[in-house]
C-alpha atoms as a PDB file:
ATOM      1  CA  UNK A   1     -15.381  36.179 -27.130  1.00  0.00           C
ATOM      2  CA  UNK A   2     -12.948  34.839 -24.523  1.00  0.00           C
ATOM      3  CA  UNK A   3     -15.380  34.512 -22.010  1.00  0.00           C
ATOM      4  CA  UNK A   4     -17.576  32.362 -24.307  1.00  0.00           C
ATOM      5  CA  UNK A   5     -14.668  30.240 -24.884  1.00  0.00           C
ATOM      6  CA  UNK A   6     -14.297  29.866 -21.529  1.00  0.00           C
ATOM      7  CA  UNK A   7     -17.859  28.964 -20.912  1.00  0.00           C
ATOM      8  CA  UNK A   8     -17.847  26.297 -23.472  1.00  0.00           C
ATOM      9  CA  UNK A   9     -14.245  24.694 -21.679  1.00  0.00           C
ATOM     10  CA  UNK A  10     -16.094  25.008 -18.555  1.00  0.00           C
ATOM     11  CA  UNK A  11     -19.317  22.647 -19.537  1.00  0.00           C
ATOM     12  CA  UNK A  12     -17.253  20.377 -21.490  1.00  0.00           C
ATOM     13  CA  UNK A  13     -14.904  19.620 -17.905  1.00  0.00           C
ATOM     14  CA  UNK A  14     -18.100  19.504 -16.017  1.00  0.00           C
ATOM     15  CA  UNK A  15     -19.668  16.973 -18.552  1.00  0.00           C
ATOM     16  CA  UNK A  16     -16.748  14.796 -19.065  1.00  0.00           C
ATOM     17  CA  UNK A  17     -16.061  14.472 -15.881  1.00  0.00           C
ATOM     18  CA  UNK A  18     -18.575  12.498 -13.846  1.00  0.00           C
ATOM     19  CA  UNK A  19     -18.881  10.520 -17.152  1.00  0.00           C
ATOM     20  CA  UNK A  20     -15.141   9.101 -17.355  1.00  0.00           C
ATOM     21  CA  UNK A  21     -15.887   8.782 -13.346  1.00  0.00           C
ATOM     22  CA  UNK A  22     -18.443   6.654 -13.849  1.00  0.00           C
ATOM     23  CA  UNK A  23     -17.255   4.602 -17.063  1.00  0.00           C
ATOM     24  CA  UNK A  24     -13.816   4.299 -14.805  1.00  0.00           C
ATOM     25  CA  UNK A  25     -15.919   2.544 -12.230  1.00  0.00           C
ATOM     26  CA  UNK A  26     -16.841  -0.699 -13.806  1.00  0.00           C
ATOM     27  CA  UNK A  27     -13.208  -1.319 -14.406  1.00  0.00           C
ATOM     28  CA  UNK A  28     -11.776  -0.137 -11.006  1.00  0.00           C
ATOM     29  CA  UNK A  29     -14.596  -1.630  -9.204  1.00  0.00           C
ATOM     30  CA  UNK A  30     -12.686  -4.841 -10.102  1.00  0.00           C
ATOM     31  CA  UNK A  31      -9.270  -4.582 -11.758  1.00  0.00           C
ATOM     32  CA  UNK A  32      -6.169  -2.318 -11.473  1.00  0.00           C
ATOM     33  CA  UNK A  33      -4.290  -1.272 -14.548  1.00  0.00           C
ATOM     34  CA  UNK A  34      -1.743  -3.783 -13.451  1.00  0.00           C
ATOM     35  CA  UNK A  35      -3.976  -6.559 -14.353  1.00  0.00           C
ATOM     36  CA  UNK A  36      -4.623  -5.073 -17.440  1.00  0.00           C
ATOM     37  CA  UNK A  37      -0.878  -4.576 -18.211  1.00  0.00           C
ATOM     38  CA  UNK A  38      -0.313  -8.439 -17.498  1.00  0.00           C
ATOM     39  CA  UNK A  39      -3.328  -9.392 -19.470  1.00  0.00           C
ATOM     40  CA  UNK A  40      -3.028  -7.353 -22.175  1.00  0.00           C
ATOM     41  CA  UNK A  41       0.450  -4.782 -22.382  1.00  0.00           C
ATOM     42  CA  UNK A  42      -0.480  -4.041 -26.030  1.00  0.00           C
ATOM     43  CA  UNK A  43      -4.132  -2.261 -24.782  1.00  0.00           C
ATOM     44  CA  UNK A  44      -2.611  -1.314 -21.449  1.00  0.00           C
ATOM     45  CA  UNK A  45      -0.184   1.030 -23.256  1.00  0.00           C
ATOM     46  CA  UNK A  46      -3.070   2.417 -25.839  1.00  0.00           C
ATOM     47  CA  UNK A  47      -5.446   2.990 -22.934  1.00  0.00           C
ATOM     48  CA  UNK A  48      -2.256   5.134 -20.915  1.00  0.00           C
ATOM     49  CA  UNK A  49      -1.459   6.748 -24.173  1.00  0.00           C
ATOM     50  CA  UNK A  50      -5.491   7.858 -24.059  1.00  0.00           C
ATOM     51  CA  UNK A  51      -5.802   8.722 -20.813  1.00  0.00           C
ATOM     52  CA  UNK A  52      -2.847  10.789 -20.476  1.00  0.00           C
ATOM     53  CA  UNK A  53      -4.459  12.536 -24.021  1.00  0.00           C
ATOM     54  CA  UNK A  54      -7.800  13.113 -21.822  1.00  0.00           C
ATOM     55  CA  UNK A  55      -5.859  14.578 -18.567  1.00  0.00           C
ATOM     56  CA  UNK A  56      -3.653  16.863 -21.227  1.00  0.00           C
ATOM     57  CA  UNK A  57      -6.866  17.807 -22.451  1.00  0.00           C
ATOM     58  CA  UNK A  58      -8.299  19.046 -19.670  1.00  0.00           C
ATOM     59  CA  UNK A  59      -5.214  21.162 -18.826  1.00  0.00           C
ATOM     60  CA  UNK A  60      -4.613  22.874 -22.281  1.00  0.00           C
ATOM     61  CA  UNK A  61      -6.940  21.897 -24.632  1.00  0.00           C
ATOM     62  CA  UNK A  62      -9.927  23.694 -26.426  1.00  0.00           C
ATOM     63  CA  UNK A  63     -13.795  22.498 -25.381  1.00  0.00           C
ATOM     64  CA  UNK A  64     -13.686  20.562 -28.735  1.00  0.00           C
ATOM     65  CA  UNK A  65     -11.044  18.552 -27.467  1.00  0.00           C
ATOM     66  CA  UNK A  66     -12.105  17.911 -24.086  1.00  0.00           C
ATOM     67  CA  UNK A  67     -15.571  16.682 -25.564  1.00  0.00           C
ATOM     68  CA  UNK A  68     -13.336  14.213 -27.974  1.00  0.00           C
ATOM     69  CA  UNK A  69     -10.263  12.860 -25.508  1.00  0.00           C
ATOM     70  CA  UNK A  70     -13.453  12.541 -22.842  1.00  0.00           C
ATOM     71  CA  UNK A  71     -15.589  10.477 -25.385  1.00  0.00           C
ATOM     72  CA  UNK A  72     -12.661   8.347 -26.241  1.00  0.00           C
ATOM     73  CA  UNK A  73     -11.409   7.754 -22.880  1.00  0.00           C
ATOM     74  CA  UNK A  74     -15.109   6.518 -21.974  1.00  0.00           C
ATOM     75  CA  UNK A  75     -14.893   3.820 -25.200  1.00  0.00           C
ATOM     76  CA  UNK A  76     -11.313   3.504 -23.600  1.00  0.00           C
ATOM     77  CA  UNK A  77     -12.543   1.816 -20.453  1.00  0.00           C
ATOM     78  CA  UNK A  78     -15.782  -0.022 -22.100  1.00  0.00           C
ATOM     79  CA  UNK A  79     -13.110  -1.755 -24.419  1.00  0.00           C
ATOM     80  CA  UNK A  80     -10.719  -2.864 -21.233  1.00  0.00           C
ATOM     81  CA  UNK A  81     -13.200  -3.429 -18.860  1.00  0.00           C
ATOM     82  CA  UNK A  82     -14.986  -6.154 -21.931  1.00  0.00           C
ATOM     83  CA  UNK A  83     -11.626  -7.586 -22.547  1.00  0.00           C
ATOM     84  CA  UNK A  84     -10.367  -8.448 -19.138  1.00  0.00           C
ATOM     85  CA  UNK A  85     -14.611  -9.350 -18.784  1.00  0.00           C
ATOM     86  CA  UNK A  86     -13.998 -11.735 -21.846  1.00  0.00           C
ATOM     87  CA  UNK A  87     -10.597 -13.647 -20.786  1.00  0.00           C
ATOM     88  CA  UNK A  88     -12.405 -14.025 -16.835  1.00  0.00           C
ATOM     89  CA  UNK A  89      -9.255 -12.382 -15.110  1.00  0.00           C
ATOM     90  CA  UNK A  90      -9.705 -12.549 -11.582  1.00  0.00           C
ATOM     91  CA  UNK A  91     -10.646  -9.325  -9.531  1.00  0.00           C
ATOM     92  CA  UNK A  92      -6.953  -7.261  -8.270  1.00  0.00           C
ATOM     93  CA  UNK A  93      -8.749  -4.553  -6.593  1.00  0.00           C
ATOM     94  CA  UNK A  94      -9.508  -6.225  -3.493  1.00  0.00           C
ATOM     95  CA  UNK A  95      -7.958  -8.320  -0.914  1.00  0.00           C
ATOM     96  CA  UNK A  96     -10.524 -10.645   0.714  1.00  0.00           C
ATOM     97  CA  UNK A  97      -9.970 -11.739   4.284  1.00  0.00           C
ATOM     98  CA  UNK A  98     -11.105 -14.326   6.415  1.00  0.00           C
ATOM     99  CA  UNK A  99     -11.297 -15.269  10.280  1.00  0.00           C
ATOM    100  CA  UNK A 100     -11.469 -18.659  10.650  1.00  0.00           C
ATOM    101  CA  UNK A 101     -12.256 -18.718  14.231  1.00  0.00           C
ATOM    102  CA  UNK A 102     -15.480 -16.082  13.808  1.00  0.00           C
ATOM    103  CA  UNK A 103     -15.974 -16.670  10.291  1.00  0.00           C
ATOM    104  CA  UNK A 104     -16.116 -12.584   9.905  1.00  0.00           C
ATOM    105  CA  UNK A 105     -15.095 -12.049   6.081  1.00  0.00           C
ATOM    106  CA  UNK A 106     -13.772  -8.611   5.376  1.00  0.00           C
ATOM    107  CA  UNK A 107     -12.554  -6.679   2.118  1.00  0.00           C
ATOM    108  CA  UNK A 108      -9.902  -4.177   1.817  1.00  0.00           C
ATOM    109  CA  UNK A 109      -9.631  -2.019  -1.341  1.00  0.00           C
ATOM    110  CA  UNK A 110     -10.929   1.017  -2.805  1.00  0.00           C
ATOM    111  CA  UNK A 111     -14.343   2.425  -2.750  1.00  0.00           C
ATOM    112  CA  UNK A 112     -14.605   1.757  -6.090  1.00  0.00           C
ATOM    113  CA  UNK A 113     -14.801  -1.963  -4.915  1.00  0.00           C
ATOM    114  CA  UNK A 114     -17.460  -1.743  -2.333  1.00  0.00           C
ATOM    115  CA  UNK A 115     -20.413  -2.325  -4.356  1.00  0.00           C
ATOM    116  CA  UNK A 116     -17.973  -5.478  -6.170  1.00  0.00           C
ATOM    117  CA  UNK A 117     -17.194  -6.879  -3.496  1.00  0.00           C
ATOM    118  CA  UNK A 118     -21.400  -6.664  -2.221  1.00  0.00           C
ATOM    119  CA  UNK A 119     -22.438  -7.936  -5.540  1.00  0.00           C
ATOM    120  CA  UNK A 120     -20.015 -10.957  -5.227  1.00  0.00           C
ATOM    121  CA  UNK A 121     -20.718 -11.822  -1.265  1.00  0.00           C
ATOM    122  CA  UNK A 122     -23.917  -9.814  -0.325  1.00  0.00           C
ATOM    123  CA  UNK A 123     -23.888  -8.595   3.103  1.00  0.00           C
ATOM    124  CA  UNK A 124     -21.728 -11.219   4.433  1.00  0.00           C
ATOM    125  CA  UNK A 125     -18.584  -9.344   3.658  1.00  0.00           C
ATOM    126  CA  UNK A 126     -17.871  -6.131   5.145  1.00  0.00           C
ATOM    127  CA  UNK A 127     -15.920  -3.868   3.079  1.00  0.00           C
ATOM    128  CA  UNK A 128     -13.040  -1.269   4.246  1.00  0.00           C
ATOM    129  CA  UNK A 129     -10.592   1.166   2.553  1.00  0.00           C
ATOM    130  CA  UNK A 130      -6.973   0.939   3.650  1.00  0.00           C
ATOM    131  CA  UNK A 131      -7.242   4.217   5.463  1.00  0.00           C
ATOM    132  CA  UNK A 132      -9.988   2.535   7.998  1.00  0.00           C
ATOM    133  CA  UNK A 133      -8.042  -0.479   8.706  1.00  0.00           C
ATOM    134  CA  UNK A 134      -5.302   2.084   9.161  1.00  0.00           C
ATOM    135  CA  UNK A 135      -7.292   4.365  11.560  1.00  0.00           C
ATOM    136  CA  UNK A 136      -9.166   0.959  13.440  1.00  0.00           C
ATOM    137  CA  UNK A 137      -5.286  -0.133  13.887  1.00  0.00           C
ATOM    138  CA  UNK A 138      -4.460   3.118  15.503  1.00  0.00           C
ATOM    139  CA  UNK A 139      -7.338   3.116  17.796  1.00  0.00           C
ATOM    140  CA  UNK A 140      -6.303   0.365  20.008  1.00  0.00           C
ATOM    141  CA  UNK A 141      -3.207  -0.224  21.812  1.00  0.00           C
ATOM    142  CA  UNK A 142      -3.158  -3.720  21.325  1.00  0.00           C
ATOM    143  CA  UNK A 143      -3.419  -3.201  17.545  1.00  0.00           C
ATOM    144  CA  UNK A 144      -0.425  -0.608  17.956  1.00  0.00           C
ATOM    145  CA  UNK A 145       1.572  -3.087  19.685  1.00  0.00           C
ATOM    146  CA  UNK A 146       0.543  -5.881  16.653  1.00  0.00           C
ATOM    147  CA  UNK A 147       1.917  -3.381  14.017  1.00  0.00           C
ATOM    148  CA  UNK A 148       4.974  -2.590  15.901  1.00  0.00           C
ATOM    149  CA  UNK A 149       5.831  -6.396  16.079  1.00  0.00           C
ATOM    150  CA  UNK A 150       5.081  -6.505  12.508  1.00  0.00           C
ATOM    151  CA  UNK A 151       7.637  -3.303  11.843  1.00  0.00           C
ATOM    152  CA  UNK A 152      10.036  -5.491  13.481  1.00  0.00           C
ATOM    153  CA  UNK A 153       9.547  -8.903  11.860  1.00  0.00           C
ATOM    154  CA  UNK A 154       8.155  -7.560   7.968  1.00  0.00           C
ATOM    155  CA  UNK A 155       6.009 -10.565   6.987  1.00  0.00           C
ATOM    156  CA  UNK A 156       4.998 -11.524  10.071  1.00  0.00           C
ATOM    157  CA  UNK A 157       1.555 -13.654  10.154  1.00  0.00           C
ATOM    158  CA  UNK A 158      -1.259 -13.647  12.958  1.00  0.00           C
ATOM    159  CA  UNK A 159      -2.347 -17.738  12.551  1.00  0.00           C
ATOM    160  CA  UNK A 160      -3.988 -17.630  16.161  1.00  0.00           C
ATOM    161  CA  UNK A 161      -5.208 -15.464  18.984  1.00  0.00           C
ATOM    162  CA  UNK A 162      -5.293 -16.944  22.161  1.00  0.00           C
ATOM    163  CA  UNK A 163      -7.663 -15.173  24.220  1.00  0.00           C
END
């Protein structure tokens, strides 16, 4: 009997799963829950209050329940995603930069945003995550010696490169 009931908890994480993942996508491809809670605070706190009833869920809950909070959480993110759709708030997952000098365009933000940021620009912008800027920073000394400049002087701006 127990191992049944196991069984059942087991398909009902491995279903709800990759279906929140991908009905999470649409929103986090363009918005953080930030933008939501400025839009909307009302829907931001409802959509918490659901997803923290999905991730309790999958911790204690019965398959029945699992199947539900997932199903919910799913409508959750249809029903954000359409509102901040609706009202055209502006993409927050992203930061969009821009050489002037080479024209390069780049995007920094999570990969969630990659295919967001390709649908916007098409090929013309190259996306990265924060850890790859990170890691491209660490690989040259004359990016180490940028970001220790900018340690010392927080803020700091590069305007021009004199080669």
């Amino acid at each position: 009997m127990k191992e049944n009931v196991y069984r059942l908890l087991d398909i009902a994480v491995r279903t709800w799963g990759p279906r929140v993942d991908e009905a999470a996508l649409a929103f986090e491809a363009r918005w953080t829950r930030n933008a939501l809670k400025f839009h909307n605070p009302q829907l931001a706190e409802q959509f918490e209050a659901q997803l923290e009833r999905y991730r309790r869920s999958l911790v204690v809950g019965t398959a029945s329940e699992v199947d539900a909070e997932g199903a919910r959480l799913c409508r959750a993110y249809a029903q954000i995603t359409a509102e901040l759709q609706a009202a055209g708030v502006f993409d927050d997952a992203y930061q969009i930069g821009r050489d002037p000098k080479s024209g390069l365009t780049i995007a920094v933000g999570p990969k969630p945003c990659c295919g967001r940021v390709h649908e916007l620009f098409g090929g013309a912008v190259q996306w990265f995550s924060p850890d790859e800027v990170a890691t491209i920073i660490a690989m040259d000394e004359r990016f180490r010696a940028l970001a220790n400049v900018k340690r010392v002087f927080p803020g700091a701006e590069i305007n021009q490169v004199n080669e």
